[in-house]
C-alpha atoms as a PDB file:
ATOM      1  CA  UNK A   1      20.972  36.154  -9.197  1.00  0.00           C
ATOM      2  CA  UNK A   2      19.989  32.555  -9.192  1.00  0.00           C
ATOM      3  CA  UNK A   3      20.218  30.263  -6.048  1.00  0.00           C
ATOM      4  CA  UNK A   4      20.631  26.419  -6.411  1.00  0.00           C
ATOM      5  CA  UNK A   5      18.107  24.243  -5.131  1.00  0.00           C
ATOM      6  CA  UNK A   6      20.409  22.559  -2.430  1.00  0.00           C
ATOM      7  CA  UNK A   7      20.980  26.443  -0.792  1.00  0.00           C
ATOM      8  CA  UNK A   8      17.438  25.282   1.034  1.00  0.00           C
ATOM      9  CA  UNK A   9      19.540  24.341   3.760  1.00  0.00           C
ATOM     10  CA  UNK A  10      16.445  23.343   6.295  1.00  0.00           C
ATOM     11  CA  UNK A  11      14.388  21.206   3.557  1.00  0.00           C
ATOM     12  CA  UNK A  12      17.992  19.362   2.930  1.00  0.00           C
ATOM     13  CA  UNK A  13      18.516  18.470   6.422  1.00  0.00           C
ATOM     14  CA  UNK A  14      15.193  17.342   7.060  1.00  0.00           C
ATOM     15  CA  UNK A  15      15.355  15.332   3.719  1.00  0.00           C
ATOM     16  CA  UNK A  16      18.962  13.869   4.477  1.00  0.00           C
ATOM     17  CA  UNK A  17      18.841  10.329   6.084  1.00  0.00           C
ATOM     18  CA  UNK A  18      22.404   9.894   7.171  1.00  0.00           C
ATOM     19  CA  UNK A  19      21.454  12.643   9.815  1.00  0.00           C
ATOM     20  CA  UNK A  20      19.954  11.673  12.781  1.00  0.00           C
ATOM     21  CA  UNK A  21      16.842  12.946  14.504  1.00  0.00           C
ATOM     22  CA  UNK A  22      18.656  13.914  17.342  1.00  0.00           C
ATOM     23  CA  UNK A  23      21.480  16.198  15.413  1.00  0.00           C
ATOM     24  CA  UNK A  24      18.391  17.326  13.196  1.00  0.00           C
ATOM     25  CA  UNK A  25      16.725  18.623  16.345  1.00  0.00           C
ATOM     26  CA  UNK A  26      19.732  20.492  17.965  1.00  0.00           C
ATOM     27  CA  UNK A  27      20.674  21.889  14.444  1.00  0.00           C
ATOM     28  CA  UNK A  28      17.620  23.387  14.205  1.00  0.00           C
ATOM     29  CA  UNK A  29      17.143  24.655  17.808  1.00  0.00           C
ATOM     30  CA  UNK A  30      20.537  25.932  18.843  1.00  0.00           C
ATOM     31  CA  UNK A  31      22.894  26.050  14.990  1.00  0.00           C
ATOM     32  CA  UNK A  32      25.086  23.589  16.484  1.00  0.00           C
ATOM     33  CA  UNK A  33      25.520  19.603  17.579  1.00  0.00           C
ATOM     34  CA  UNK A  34      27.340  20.732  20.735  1.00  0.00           C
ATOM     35  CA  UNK A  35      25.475  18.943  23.661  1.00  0.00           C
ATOM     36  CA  UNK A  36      26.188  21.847  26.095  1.00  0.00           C
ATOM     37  CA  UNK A  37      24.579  23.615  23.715  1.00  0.00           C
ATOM     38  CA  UNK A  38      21.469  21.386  23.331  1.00  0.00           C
ATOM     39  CA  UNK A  39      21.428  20.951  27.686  1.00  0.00           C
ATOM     40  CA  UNK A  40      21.041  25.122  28.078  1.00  0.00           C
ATOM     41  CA  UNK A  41      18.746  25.639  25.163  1.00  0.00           C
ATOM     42  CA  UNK A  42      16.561  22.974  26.789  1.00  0.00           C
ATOM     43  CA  UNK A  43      16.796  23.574  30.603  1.00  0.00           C
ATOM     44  CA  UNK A  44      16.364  27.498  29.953  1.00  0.00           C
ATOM     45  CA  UNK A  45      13.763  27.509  27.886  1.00  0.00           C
ATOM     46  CA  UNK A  46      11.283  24.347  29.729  1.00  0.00           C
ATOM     47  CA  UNK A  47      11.848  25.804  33.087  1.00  0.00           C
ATOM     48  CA  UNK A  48      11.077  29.240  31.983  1.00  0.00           C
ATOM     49  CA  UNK A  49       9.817  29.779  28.883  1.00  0.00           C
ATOM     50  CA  UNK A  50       5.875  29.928  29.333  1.00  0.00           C
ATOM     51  CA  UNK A  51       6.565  31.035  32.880  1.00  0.00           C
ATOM     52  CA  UNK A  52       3.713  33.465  33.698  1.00  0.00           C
ATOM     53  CA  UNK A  53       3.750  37.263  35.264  1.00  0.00           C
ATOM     54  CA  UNK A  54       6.906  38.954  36.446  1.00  0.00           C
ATOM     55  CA  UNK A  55       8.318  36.518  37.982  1.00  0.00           C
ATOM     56  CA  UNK A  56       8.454  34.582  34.455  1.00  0.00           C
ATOM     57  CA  UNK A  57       9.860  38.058  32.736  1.00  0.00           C
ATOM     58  CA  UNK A  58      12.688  38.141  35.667  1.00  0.00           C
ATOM     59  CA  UNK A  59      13.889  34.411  34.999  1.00  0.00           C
ATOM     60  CA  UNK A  60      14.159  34.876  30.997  1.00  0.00           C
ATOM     61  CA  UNK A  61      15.629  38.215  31.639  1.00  0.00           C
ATOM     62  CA  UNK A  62      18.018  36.700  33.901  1.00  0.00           C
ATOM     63  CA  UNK A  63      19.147  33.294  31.963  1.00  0.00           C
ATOM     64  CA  UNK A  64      18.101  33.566  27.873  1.00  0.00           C
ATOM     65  CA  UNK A  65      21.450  35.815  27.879  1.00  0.00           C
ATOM     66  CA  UNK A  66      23.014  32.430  28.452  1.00  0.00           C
ATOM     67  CA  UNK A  67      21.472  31.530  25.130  1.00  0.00           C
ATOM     68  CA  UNK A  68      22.033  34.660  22.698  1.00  0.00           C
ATOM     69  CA  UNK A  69      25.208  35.639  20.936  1.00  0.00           C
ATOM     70  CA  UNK A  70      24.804  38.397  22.683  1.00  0.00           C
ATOM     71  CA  UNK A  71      22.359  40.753  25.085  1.00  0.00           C
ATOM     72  CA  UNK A  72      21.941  44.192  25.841  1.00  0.00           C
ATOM     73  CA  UNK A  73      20.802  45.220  29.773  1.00  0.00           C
ATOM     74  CA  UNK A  74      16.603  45.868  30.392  1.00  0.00           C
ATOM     75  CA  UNK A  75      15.343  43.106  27.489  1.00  0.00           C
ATOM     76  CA  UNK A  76      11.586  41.751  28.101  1.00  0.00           C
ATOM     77  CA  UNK A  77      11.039  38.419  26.961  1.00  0.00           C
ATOM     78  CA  UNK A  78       7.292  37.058  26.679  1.00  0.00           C
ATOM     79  CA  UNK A  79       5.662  33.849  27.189  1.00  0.00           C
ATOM     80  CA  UNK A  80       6.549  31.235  24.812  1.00  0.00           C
ATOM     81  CA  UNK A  81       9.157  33.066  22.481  1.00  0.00           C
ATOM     82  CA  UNK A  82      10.832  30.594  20.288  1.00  0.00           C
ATOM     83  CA  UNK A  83      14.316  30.871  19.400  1.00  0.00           C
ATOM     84  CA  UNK A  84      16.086  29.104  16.991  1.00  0.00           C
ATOM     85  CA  UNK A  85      20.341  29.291  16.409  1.00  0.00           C
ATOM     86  CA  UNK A  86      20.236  31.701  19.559  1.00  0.00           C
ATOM     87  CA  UNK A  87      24.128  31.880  19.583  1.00  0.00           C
ATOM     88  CA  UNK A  88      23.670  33.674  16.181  1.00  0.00           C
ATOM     89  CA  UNK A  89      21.093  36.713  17.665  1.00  0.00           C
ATOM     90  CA  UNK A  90      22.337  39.960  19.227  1.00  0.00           C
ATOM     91  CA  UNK A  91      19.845  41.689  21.217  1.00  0.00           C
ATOM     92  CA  UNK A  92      20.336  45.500  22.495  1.00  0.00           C
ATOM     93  CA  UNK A  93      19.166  47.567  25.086  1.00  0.00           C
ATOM     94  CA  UNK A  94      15.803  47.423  26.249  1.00  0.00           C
ATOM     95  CA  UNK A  95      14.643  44.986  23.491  1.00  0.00           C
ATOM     96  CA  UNK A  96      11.366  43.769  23.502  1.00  0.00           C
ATOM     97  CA  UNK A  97       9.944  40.437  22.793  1.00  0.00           C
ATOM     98  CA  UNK A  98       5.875  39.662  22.948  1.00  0.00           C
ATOM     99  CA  UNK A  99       4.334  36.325  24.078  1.00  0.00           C
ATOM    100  CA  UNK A 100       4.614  34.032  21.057  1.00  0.00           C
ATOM    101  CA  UNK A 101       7.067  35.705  19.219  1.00  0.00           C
ATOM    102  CA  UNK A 102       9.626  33.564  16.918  1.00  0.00           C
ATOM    103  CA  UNK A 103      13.409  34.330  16.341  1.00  0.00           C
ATOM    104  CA  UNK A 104      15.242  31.928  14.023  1.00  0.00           C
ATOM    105  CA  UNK A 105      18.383  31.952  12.973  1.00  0.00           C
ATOM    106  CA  UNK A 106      18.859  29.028  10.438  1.00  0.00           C
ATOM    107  CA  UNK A 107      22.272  28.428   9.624  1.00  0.00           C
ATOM    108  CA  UNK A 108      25.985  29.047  10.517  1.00  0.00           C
ATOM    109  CA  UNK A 109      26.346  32.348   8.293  1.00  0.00           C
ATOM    110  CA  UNK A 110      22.728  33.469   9.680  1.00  0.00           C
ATOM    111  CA  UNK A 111      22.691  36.401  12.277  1.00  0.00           C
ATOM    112  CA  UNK A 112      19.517  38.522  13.455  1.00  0.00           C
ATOM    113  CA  UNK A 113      20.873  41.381  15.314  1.00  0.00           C
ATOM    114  CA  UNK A 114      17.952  43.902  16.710  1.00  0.00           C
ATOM    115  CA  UNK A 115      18.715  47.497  18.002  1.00  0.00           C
ATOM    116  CA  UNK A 116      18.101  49.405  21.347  1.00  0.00           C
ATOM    117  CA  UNK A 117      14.750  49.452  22.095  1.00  0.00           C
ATOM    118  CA  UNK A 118      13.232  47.569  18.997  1.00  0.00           C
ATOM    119  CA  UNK A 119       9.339  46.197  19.954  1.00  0.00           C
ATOM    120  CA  UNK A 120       8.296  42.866  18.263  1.00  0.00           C
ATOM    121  CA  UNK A 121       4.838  42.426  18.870  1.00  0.00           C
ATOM    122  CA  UNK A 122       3.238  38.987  19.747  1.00  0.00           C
ATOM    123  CA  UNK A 123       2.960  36.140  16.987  1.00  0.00           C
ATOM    124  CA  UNK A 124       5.350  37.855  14.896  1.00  0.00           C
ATOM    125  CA  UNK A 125       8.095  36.187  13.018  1.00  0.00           C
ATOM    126  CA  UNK A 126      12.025  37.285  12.723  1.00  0.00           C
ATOM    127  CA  UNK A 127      13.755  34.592  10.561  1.00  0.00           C
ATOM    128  CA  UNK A 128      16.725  34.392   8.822  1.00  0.00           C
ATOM    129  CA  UNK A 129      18.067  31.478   6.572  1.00  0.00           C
ATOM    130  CA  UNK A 130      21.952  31.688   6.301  1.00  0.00           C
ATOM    131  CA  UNK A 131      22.025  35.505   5.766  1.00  0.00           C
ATOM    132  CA  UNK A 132      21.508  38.427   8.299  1.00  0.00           C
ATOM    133  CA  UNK A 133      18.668  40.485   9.427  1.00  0.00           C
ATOM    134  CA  UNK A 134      19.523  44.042  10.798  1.00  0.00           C
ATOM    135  CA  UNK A 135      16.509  46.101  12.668  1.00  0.00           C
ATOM    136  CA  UNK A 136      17.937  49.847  14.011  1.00  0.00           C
ATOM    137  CA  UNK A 137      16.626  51.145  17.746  1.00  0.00           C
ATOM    138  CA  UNK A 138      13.434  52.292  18.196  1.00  0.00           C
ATOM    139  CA  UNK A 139      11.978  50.238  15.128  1.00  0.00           C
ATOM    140  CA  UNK A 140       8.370  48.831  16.271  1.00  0.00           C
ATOM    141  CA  UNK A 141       7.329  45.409  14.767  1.00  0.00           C
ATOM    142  CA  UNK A 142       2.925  45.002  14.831  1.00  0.00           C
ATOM    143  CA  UNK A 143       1.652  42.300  15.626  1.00  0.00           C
ATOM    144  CA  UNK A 144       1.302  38.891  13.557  1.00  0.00           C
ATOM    145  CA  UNK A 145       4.570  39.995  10.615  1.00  0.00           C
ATOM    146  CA  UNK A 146       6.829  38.103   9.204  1.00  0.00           C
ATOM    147  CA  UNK A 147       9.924  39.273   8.830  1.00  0.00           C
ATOM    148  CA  UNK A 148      12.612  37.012   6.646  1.00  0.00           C
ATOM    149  CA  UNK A 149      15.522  36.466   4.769  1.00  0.00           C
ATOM    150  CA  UNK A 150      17.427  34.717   2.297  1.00  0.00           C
ATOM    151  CA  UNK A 151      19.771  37.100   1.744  1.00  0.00           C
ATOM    152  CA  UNK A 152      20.429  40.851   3.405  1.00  0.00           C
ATOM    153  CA  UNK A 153      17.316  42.603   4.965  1.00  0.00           C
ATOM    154  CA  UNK A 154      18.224  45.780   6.812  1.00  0.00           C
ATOM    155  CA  UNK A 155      15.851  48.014   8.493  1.00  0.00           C
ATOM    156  CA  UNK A 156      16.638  51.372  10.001  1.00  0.00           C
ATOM    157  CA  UNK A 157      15.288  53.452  12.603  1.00  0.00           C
ATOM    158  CA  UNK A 158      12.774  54.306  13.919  1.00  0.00           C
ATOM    159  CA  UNK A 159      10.447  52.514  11.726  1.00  0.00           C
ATOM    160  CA  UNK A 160       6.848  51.666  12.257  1.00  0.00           C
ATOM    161  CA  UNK A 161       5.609  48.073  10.508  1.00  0.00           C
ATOM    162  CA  UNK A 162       2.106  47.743  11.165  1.00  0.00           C
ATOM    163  CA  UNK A 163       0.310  44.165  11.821  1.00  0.00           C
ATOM    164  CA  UNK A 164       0.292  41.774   9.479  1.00  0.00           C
ATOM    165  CA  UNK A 165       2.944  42.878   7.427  1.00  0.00           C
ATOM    166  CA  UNK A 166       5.010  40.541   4.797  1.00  0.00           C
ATOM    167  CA  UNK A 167       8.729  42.017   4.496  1.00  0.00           C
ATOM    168  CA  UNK A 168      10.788  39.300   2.520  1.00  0.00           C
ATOM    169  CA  UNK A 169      14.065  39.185   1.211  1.00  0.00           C
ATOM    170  CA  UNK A 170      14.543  35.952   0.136  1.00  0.00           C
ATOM    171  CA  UNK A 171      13.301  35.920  -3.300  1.00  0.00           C
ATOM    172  CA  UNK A 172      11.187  34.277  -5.532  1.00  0.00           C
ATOM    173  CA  UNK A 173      10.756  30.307  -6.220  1.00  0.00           C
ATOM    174  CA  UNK A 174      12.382  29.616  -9.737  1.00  0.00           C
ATOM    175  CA  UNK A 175      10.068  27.299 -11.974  1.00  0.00           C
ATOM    176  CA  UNK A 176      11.540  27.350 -15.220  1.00  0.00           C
ATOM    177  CA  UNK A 177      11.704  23.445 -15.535  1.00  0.00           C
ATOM    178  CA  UNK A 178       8.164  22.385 -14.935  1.00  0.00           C
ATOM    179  CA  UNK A 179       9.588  18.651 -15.321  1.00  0.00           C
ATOM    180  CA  UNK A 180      11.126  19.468 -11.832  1.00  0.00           C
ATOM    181  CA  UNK A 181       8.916  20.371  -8.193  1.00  0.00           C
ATOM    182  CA  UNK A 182       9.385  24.021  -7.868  1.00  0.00           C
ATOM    183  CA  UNK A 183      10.256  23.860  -4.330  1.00  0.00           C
ATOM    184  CA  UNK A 184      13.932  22.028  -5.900  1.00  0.00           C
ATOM    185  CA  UNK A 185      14.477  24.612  -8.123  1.00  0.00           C
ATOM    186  CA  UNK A 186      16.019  27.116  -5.722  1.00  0.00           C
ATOM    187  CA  UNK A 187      15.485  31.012  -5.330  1.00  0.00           C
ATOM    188  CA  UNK A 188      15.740  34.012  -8.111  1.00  0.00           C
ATOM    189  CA  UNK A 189      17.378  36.980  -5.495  1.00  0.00           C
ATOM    190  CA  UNK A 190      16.991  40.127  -6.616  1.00  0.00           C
ATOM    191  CA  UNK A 191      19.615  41.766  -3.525  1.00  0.00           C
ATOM    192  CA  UNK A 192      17.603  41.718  -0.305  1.00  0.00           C
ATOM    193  CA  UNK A 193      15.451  44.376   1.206  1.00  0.00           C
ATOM    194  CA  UNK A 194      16.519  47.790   2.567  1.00  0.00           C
ATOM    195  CA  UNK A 195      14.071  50.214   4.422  1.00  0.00           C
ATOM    196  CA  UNK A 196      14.947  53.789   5.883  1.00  0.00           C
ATOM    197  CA  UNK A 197      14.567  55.521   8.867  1.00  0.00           C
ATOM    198  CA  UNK A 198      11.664  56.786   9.751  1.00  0.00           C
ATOM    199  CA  UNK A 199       9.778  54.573   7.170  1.00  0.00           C
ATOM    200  CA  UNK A 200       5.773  54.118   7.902  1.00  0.00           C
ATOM    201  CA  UNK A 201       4.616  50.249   6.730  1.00  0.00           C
ATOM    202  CA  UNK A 202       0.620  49.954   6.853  1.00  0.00           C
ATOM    203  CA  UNK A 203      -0.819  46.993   7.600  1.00  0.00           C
ATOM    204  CA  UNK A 204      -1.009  43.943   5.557  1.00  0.00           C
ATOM    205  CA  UNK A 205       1.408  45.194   2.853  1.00  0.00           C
ATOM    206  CA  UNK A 206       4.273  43.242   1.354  1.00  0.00           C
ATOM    207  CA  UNK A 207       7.888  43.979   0.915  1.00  0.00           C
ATOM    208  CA  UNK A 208       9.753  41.432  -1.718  1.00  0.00           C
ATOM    209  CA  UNK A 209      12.842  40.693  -2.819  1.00  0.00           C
ATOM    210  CA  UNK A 210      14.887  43.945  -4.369  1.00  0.00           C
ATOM    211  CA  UNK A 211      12.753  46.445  -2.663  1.00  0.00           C
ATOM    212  CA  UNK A 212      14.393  50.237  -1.480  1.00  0.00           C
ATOM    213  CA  UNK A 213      11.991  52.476   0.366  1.00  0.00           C
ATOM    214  CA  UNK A 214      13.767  55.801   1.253  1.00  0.00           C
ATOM    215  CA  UNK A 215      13.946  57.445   4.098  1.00  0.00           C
ATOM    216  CA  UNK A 216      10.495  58.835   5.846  1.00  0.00           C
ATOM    217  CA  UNK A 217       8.296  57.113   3.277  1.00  0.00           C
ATOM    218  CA  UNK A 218       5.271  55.689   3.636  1.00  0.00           C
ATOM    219  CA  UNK A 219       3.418  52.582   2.345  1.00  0.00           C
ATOM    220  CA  UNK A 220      -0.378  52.260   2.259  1.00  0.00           C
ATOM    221  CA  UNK A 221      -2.037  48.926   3.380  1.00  0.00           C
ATOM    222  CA  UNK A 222      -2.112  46.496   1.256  1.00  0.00           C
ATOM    223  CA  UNK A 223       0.263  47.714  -0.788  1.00  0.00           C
ATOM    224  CA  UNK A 224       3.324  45.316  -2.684  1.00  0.00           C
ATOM    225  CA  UNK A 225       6.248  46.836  -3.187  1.00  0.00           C
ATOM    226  CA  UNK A 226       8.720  45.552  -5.276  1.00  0.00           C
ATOM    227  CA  UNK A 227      11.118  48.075  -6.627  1.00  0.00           C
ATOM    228  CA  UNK A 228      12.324  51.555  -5.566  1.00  0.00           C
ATOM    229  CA  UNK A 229       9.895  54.135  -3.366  1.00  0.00           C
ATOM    230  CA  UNK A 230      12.170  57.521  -2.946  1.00  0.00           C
ATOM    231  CA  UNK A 231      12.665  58.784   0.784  1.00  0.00           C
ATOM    232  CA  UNK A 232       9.179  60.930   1.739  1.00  0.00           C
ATOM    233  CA  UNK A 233       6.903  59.973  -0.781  1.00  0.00           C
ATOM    234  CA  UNK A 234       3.422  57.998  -0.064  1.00  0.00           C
ATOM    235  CA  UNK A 235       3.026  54.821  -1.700  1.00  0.00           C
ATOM    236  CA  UNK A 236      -0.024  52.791  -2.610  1.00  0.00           C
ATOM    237  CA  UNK A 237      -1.513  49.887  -4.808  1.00  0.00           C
ATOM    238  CA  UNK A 238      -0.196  46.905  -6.264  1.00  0.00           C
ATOM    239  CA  UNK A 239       2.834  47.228  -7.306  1.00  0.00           C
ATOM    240  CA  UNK A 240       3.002  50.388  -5.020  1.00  0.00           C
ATOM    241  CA  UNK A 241       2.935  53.351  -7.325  1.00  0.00           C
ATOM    242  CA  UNK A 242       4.202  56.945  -5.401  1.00  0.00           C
ATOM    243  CA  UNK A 243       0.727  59.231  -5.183  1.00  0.00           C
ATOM    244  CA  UNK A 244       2.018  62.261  -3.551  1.00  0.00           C
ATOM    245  CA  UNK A 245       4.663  63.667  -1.325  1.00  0.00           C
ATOM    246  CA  UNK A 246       4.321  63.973   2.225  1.00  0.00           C
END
């Protein structure tokens, strides 16, 4: 399925000069122009965002609820976690957010909703551009991953993603008219990402567009996986080929 170029909502509102600086800003860092909006997203986060030590971890636990759509009871929040369209991220239970780690929700149709107990590790990246991002309890998140969307990403349970992993559902750049930039030619989707319970990602392997790993499966590092790996089977290689069964 083929995206137009103006769906690159960001690049168009950066590009469009009957749009202000100021309404770029608060677009971008809360998903709305409403100045209430802008005044919590700014007083929360400078007075306690890179606050160190537990006192810092109280504070954000206490007041970046007044800044999500909504948030579960017990959530850590790191040093110097960016959050972008906060109204449009649900948090559960005992979430867990490392120093550095980014949530952005671009868009009014975006949402990022994260489980009970889900772990994302410091400098890792949670973004979704006008489509939604679901992550089930108990799912860890390594270090340094990014983790985005363009169109439906949903990852279940209990799922281990090891550092440095690339899981994208947004698709792929279109270039078919070389006459035109490829970064104006929009997206090819191929219908998001989906990834089972229980699923094992090594480190530094990718996840694109149109990918289906089953339930309990594995991925090797390094691997790219672009189609369909059955639940329990070990994958490896690029494109990720099924070796054996667990």
């Amino acid at each position: 399925m083929s995206t137009p170029a103006h769906d690159q909502k960001v690049r168009s509102l950066l590009d469009d000069p009957k749009i202000s600086a100021s309404k770029k800003y608060r677009l971008l860092a809360t998903g709305t122009l409403s100045w209430w909006a802008f005044i919590k997203y700014e007083c929360i986060t400078g007075l306690f965002g890179a606050w160190p030590g537990a006192f810092g971890f109280l504070m954000r636990q206490k007041t970046y609820r007044y800044l999500f759509g909504s948030m579960g009871h017990g959530v850590m929040i790191g040093r110097n976690v960016t959050v972008r369209g906060a109204s449009n991220i649900h948090l559960g239970s005992r979430v867990m957010l490392d120093d550095q780690v980014v949530l952005d929700a671009r868009g009014a149709a975006a949402s990022i909703e994260l489980g009970e107990k889900v772990l994302v590790a410091r400098n890792s990246i949670v973004r979704s551009r006008g489509e939604r991002i679901r992550i089930a309890e108990h799912t860890d998140i390594g270090s340094n991953c990014i983790v985005s969307t363009d169109s439906n990403l949903d990852i279940g349970s209990h799922v281990l993603i090891a550092a440095y992993a690339y899981v994208c559902a947004g698709g792929n750049h279109r270039y078919d008219d070389p006459s035109i930039p490829i970064m104006q030619q929009g997206f090819d989707k191929q219908g998001g990402v989906t990834i089972g319970s229980g699923v094992w990602l090594g480190s530094h392997c990718m996840i694109m567009d149109g990918a289906v790993i089953g339930e309990g499966a594995i991925i090797g590092s390094h691997a790219v996986v672009k189609g369909e790996i059955p639940a329990m089977k070990i994958a490896v290689g690029t494109p990720a080929k099924v070796i054996r069964d667990r």
